[in-house]
Protein backbone atom coordinates (compact mmCIF):
# COMPACT_ATOMS: atom_id res chain seq x y z
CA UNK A 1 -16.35 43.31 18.31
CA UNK A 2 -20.11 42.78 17.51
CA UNK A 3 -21.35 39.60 17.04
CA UNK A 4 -23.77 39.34 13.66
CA UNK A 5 -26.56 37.41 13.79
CA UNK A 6 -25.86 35.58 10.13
CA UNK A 7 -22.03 34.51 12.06
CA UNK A 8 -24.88 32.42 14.26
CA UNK A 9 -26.83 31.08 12.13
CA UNK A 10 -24.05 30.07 10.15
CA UNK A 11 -22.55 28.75 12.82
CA UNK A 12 -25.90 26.82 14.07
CA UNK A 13 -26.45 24.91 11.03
CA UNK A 14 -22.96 23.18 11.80
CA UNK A 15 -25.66 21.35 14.97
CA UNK A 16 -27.05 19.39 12.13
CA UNK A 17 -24.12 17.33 11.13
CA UNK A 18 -20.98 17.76 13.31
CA UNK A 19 -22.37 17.87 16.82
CA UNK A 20 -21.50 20.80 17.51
CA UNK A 21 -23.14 22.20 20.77
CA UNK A 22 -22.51 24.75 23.50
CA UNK A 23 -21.90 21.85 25.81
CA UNK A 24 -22.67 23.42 29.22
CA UNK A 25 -24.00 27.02 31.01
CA UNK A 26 -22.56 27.44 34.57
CA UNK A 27 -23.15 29.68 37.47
CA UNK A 28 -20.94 30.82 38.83
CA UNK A 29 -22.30 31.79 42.91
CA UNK A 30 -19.67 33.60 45.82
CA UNK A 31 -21.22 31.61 49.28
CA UNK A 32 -18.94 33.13 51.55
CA UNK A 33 -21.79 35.35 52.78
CA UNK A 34 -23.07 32.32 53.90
CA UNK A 35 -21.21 31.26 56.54
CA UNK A 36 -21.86 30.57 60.16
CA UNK A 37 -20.65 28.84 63.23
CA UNK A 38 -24.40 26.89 63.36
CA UNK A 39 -24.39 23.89 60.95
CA UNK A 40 -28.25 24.35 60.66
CA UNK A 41 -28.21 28.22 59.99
CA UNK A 42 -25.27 27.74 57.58
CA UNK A 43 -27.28 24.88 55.78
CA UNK A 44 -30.31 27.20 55.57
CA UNK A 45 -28.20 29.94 54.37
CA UNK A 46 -26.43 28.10 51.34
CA UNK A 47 -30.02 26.62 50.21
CA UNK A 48 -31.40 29.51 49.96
CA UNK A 49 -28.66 31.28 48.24
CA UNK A 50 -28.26 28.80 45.39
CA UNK A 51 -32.30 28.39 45.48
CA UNK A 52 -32.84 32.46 44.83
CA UNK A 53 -29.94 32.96 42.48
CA UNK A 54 -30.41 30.07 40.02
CA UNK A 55 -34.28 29.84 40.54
CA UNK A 56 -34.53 30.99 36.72
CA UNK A 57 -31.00 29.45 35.33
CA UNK A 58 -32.01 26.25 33.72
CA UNK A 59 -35.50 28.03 32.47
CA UNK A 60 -33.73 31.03 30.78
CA UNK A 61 -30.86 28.26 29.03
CA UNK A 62 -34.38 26.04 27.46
CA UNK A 63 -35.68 29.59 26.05
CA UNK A 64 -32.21 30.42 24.34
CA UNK A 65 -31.93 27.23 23.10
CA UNK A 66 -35.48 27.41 21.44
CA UNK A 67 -35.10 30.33 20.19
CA UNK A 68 -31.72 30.24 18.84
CA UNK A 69 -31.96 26.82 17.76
CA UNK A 70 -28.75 25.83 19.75
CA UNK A 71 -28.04 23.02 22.43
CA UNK A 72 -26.82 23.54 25.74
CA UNK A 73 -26.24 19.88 26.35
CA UNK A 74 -25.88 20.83 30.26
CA UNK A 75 -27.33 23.26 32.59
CA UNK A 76 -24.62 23.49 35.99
CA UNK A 77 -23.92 25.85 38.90
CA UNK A 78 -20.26 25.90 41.24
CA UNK A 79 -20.18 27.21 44.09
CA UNK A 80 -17.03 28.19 46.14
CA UNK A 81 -14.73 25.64 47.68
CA UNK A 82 -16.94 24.47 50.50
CA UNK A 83 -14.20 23.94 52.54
CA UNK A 84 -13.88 27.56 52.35
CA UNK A 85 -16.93 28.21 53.42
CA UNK A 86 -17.50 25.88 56.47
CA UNK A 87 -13.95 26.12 57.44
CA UNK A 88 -13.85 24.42 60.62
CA UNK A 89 -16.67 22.12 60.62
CA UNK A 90 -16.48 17.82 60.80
CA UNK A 91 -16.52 15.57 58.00
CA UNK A 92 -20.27 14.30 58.66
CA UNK A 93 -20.85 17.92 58.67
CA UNK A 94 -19.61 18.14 54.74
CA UNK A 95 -21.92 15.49 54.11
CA UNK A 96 -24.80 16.71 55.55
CA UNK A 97 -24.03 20.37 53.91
CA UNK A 98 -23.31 18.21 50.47
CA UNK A 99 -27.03 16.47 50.92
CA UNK A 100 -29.04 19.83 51.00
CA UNK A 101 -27.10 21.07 47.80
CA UNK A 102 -27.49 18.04 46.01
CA UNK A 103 -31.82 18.76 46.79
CA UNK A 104 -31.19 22.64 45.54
CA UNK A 105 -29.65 20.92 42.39
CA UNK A 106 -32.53 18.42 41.97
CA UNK A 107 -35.01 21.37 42.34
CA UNK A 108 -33.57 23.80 40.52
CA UNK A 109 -33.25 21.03 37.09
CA UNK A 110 -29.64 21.60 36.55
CA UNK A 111 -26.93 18.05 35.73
CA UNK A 112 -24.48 18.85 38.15
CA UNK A 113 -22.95 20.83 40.67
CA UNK A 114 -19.53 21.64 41.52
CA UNK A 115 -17.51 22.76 44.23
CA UNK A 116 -17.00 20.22 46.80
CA UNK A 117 -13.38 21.34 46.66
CA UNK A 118 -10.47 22.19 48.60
CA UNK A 119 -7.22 24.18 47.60
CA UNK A 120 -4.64 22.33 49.38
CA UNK A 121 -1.34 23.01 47.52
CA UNK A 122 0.69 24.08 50.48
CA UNK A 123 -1.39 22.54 53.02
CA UNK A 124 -4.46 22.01 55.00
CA UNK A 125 -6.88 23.70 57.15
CA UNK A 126 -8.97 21.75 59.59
CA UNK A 127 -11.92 22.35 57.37
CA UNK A 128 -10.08 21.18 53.83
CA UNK A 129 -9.18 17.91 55.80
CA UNK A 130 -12.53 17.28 56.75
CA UNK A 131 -13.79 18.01 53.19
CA UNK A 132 -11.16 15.77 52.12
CA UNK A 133 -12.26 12.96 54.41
CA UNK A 134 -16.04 13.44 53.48
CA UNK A 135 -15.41 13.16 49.56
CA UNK A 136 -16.15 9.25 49.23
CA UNK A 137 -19.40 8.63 51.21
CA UNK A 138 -20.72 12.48 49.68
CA UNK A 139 -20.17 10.97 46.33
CA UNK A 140 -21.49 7.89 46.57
CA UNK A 141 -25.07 9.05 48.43
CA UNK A 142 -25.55 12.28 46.15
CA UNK A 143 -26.83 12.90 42.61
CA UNK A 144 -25.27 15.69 41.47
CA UNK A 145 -22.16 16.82 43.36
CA UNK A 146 -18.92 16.76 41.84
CA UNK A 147 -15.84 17.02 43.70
CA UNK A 148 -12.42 18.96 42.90
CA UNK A 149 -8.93 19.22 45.08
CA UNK A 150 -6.46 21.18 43.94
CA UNK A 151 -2.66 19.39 45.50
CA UNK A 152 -0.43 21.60 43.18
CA UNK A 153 0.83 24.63 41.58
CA UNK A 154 3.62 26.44 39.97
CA UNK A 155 4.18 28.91 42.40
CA UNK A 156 3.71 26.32 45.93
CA UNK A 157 5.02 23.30 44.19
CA UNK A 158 3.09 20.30 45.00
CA UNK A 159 2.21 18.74 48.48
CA UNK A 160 2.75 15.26 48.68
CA UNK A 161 0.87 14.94 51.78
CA UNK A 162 -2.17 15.82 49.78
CA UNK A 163 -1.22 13.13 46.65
CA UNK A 164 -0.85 10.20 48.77
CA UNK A 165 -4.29 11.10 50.84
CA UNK A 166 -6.18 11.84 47.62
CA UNK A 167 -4.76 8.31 46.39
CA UNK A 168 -6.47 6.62 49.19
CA UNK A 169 -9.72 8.91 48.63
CA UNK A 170 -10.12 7.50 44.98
CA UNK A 171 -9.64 4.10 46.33
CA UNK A 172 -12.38 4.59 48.78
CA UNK A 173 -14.74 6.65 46.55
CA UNK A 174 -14.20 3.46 44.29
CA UNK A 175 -15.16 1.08 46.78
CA UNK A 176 -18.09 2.92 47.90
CA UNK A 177 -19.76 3.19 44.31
CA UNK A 178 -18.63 -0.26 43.41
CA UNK A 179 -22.14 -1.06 42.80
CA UNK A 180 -21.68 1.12 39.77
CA UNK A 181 -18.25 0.52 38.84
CA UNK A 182 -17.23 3.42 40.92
CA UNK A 183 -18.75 5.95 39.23
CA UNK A 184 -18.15 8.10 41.68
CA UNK A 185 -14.63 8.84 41.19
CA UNK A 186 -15.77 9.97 37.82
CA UNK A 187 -17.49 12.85 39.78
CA UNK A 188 -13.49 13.14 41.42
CA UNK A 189 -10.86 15.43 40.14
CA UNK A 190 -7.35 16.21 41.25
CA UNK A 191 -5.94 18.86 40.08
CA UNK A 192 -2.62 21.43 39.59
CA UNK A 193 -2.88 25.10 38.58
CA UNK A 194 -6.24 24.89 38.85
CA UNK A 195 -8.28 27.49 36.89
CA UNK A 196 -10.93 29.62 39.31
CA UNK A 197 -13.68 30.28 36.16
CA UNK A 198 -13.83 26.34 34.77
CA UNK A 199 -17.38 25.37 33.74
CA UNK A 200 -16.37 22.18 32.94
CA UNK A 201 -17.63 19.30 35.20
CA UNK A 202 -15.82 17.87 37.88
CA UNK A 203 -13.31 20.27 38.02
CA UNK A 204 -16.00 23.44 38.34
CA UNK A 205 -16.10 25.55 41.30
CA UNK A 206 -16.76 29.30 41.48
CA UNK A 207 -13.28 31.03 42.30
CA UNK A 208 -12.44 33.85 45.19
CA UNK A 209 -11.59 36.17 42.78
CA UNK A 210 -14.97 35.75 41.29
CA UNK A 211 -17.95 38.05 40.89
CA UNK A 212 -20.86 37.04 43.59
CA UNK A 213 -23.30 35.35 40.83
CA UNK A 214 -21.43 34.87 36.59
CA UNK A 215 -22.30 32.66 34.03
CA UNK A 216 -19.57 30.95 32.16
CA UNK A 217 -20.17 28.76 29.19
CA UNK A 218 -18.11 25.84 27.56
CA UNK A 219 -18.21 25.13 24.02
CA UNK A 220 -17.92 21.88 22.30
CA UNK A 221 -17.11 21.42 18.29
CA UNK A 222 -15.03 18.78 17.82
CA UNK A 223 -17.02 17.60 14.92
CA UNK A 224 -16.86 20.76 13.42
CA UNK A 225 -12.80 21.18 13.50
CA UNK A 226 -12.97 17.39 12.48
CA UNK A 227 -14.67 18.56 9.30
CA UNK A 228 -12.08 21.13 8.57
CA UNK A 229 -9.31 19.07 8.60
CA UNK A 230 -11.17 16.39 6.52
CA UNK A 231 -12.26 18.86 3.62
CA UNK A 232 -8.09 20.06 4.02
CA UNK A 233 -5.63 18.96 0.93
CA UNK A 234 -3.26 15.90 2.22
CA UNK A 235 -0.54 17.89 0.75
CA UNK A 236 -1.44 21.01 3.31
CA UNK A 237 1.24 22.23 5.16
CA UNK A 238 0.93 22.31 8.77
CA UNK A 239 0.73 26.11 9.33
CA UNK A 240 -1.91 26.17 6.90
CA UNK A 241 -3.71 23.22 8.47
CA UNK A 242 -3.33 25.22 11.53
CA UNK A 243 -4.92 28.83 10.18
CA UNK A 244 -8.01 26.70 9.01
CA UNK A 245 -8.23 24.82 12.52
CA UNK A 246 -8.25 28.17 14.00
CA UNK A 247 -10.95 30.17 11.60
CA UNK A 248 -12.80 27.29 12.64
CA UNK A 249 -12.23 27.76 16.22
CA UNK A 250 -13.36 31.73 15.84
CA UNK A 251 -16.54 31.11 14.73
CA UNK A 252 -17.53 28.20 17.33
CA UNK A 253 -16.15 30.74 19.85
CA UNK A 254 -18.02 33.96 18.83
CA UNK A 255 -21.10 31.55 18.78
CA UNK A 256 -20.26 29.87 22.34
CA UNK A 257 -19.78 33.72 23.73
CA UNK A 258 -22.93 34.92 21.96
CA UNK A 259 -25.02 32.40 23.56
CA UNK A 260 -23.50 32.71 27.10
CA UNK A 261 -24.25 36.32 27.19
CA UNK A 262 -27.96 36.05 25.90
CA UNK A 263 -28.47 33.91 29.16
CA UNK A 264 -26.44 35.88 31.53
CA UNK A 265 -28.65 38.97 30.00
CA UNK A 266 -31.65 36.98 30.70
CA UNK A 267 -31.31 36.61 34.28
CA UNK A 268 -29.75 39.94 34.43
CA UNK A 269 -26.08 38.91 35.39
CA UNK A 270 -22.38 39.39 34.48
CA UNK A 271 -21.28 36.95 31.82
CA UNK A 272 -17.52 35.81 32.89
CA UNK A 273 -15.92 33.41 30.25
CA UNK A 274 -16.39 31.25 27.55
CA UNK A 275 -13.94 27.83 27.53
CA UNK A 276 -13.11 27.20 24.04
CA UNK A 277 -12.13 23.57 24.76
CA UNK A 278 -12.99 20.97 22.32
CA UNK A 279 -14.97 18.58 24.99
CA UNK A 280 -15.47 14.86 23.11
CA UNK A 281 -18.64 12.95 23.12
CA UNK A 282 -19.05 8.64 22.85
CA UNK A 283 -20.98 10.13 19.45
CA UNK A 284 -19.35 9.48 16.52
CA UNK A 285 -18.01 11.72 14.58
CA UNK A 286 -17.25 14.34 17.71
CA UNK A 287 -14.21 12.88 18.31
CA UNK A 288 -11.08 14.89 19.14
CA UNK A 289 -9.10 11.49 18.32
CA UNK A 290 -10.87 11.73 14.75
CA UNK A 291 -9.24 14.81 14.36
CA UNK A 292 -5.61 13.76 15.43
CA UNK A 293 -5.98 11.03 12.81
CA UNK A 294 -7.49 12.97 9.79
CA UNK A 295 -4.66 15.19 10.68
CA UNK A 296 -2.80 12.30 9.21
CA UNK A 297 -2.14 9.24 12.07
CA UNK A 298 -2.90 5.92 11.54
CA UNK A 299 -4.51 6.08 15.37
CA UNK A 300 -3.76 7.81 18.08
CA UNK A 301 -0.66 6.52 19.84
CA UNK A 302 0.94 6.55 16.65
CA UNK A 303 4.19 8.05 16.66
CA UNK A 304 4.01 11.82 16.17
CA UNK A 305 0.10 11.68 18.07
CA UNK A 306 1.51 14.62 20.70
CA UNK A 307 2.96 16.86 17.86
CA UNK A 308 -0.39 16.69 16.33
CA UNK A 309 -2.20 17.25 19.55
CA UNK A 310 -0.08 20.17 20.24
CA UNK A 311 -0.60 21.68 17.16
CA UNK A 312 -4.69 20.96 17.50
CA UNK A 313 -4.63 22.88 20.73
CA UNK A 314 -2.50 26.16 19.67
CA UNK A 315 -5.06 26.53 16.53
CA UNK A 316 -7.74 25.87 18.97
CA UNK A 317 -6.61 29.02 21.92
CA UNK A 318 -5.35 30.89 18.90
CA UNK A 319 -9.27 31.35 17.35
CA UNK A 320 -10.70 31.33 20.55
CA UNK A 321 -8.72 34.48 21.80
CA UNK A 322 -8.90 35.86 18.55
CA UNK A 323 -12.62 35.38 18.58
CA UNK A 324 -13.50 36.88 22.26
CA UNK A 325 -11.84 39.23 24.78
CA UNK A 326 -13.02 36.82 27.80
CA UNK A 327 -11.53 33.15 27.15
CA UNK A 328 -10.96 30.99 30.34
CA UNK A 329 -11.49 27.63 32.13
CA UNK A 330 -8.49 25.49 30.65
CA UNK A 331 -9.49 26.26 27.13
CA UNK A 332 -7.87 23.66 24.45
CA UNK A 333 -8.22 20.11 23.44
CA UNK A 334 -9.81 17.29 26.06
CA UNK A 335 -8.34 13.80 25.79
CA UNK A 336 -10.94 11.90 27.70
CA UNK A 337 -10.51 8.22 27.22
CA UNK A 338 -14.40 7.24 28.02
CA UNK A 339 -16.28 10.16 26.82
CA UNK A 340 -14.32 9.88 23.06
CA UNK A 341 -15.44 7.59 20.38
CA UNK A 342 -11.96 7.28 18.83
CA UNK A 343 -10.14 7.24 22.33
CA UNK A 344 -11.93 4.36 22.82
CA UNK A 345 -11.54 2.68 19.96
CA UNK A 346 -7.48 3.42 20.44
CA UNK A 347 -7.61 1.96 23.69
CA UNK A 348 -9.18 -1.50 23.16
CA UNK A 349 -6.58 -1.72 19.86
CA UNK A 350 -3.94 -0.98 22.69
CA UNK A 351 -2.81 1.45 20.18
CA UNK A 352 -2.53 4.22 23.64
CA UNK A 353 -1.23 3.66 27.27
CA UNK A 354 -1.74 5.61 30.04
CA UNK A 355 2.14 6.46 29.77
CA UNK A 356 1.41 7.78 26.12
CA UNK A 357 -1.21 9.58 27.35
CA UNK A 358 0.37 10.89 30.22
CA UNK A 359 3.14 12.38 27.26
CA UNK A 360 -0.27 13.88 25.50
CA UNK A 361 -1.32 15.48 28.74
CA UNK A 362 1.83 17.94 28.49
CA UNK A 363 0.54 19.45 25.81
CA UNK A 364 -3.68 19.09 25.65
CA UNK A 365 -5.67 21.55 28.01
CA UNK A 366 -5.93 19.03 30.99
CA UNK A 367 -4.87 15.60 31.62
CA UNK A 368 -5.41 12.13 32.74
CA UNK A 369 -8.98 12.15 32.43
CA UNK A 370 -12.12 9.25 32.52
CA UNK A 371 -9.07 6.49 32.75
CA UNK A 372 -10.63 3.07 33.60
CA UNK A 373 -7.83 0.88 35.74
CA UNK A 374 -8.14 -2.49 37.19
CA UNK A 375 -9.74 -2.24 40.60
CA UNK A 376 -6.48 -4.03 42.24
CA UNK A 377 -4.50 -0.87 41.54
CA UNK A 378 -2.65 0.29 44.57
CA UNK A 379 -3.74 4.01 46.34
CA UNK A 380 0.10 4.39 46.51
CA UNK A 381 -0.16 3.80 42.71
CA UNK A 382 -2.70 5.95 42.41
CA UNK A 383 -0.67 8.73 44.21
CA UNK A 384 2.34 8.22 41.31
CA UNK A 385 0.11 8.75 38.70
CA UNK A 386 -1.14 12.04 40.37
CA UNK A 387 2.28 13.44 41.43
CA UNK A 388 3.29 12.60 37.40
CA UNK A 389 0.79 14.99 36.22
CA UNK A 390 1.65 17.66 39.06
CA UNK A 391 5.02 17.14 38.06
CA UNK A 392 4.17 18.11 34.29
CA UNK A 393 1.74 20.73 35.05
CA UNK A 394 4.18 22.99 37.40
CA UNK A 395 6.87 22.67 35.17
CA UNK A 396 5.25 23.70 32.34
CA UNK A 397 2.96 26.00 34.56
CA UNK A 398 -0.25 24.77 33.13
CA UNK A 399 -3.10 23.10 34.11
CA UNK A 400 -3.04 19.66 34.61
CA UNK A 401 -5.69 16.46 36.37
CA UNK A 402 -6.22 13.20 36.51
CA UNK A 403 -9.98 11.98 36.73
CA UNK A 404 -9.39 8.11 37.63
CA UNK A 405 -11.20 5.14 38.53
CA UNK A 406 -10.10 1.63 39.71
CA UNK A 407 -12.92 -0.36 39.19
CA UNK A 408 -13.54 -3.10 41.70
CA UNK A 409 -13.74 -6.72 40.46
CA UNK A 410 -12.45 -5.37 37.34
CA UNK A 411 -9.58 -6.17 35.36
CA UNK A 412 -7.57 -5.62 31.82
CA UNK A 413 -9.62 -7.03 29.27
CA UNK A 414 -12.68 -5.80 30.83
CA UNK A 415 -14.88 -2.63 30.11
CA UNK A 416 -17.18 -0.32 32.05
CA UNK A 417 -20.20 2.09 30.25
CA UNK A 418 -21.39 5.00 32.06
CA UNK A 419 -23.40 5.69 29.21
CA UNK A 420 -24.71 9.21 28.28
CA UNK A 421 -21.79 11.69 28.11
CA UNK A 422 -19.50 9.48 30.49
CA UNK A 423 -19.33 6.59 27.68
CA UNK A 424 -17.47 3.82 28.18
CA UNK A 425 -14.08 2.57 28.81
CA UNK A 426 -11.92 -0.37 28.42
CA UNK A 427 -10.08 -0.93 31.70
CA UNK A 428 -6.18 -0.19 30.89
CA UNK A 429 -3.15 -1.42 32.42
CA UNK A 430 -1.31 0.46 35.45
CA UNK A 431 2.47 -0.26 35.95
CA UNK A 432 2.46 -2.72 39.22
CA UNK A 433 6.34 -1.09 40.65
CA UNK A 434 6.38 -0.57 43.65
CA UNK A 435 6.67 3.00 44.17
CA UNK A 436 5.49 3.31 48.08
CA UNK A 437 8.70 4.36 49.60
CA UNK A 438 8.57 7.83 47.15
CA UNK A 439 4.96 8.35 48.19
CA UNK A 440 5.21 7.85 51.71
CA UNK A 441 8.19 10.31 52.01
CA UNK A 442 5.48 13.12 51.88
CA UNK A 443 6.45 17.02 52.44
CA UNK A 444 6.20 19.63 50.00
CA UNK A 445 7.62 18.98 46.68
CA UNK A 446 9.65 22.16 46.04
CA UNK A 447 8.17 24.73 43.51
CA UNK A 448 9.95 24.88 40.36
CA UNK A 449 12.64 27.16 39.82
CA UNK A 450 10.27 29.13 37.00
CA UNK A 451 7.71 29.79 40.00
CA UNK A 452 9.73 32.57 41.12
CA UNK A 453 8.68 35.07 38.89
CA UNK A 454 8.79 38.68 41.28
């Protein structure tokens, strides 16, 4: 379906007052062609790869945006799953390969880059170990590099081997950035059913089934739906309330697509997908919490909050896939507690706990995400909270994370502020049970009975 110009503009003068922005541009880049047995040559090799294939990424994004008059709030690259592609190698290694991508990423002018990942769901290779290992110290002495690991999925089940390690890696990342209230385990995802074409920062990386070079683009309009619901009737029925959340959701997407292609065609390269998500800012107004409540809570946490959330994110996939042929990434609603003005707010009321969000996460496009806990909070801890949402996400064979950090020296009561994007968070309380011996009993957690689907 063509894409009019006036559907744009229309769309573009929604920038002015609800936020709305194409919140990131990623490529996509295969680096399997870059690997080699010599941790110099295979350093050389990667550089130079990412340096000649994004060399005109971030300039061809500024020239859309001028002349289209729409933000791309982030310029990004993922790469494949490094431990893919230096199989094999020691964890200093990772860290020294991590250091020259973090320079390409500083040269090249884009916010982040992903793909410091490992796909571990049934197990581990040498190399996704090592990776593993290397994810603390390679967050805390780079700039840019975000790191995914995916410990789960519908079809392998989830390995609990990989839960309780990743527990202790979050600890550690923590401790190592505690200088900056371990903001490096906001660079740190863990996920199940991981998507291969996600955009979206930390969780990016560019999948084996991808194209060698494709740009994929996020969208973000929570403002925008927020206004839809606002100008809606109280007496509006909810399928009604849902067809206007998803006309809403059409046009953001057709403009999200539009703009991903015009850089893609720019630099002469195969646009993949657009993510339709609705991705929060600390800005008010472009809050997806705003929306839960106009769609008639007191606050989130209120009783009813996931029955609204699930109807937010059906309207929301329901325009998108309406609105392009290509939707991907996790598509759907984000229920990040730091990066969403009226998440926060909920959170200091105590009007939301991590177990009510942890409910939410069943039916929003992701999960646990940008939780502040108190720095005290046990890895084994850590590891419940993980298996929870690995539990949700392969029985309802969806995508699930959790994006933690225990901030050391912190404590309930307290808050941490990223600022920018990140925002800030009010540090929440973390059941204390002991929960060790479940944990430690590792293995593979059997793969649901819906997994077998020959």
């Amino acid at each position: 379906m063509p894409i009019a110009l006036e559907e744009i503009l229309e769309t573009i003068r929604m920038t002015e007052v609800e936020h709305f922005d194409i919140r990131t541009v990623t490529m996509g880049i295969n680096l399997r062609d870059c690997s080699s047995d010599d941790l110099s040559r295979l350093k050389r090799n990667i550089y130079d790869k990412v340096m000649r294939m994004a060399a005109e990424h971030v300039a061809s994004a500024r020239k859309i945006e001028s002349e289209y008059g729409m933000s791309i709030a982030n310029k990004r690259i993922s790469v494949t799953p490094l431990s893919i592609v230096a199989d094999g190698y020691h964890t200093d290694d990772f860290i020294d390969i991590a250091t020259v991508l973090d320079q390409a990423a500083d040269e090249l002018g884009v916010d982040f880059l992903g793909g410091f990942s490992a796909l571990v769901q049934k197990g581990y290779s040498l190399g996704e170990y090592n990776l593993i290992q290397a994810i603390p110290e390679t967050l805390a002495s780079t700039k840019h590099i975000c790191s995914s690991v995916n410990v789960a999925t519908t079809l392998a089940g989830i390995n609990m081997d990989a839960v309780r390690l990743m527990g202790h890696v979050i600890k550690k990342t923590a401790e190592r950035t505690a200088d900056k209230d371990a903001i490096g385990c906001a660079k740190l995802v863990v996920f199940a059913n991981v998507p291969e074409d996600n955009p979206f920062i930390a969780g990016a990386f560019h999948g084996v089934s991808e194209p060698d070079v494709v740009i994929n683009v996020g969208i973000s309009g929570p403002g925008v739906v927020l206004r839809a619901v606002q100008e809606s009737p109280d007496d509006l029925d909810m399928a009604n309330l849902s067809d206007r959340i998803r006309r809403m959701a059409f046009k953001i997407t057709r403009a999200g697509e539009f703009i991903g292609k015009k850089v893609a065609q720019m630099q002469n390269l195969p646009f993949g997908i657009v993510d339709i998500s609705l991705a929060p800012t600390p800005i008010p107004g472009d809050s997806v919490a705003d929306i839960l409540k106009a769609i008639g809570l007191e606050d989130v946490g209120a009783a009813g909050t996931t029955a609204a959330l699930a109807l937010l994110n059906d309207a929301v996939k329901r325009g998108g896939m309406m609105a392009s042929s290509h939707v991907g990434g996790m598509s759907g609603a984000f229920i990040p507690v730091s990066e969403d003005a009226g998440m926060i707010e909920a959170a200091e009321r105590g009007h939301i706990s991590i177990e009510k969000l942890e409910a939410m996460t069943s039916v929003c496009s992701v999960g646990l995400d940008m939780i502040a806990v108190p720095g005290k909070t046990k890895a084994t801890t850590l590891a419940g909270i993980i298996a929870d949402e690995c539990a949700i996400g392969i029985s309802n064979n969806k995508t699930t994370a959790v994006r933690i950090i225990p901030v050391p020296g912190k404590d309930v009561g307290n808050t941490v502020d990223y600022g920018g994007l990140l925002g800030s968070a009010p540090i929440m309380s973390v059941s204390q049970l002991d929960n060790s011996l479940f944990i430690n009993r590792g293995g593979r957690f059997p793969a649901p009975a819906r997994g077998i689907r020959n």
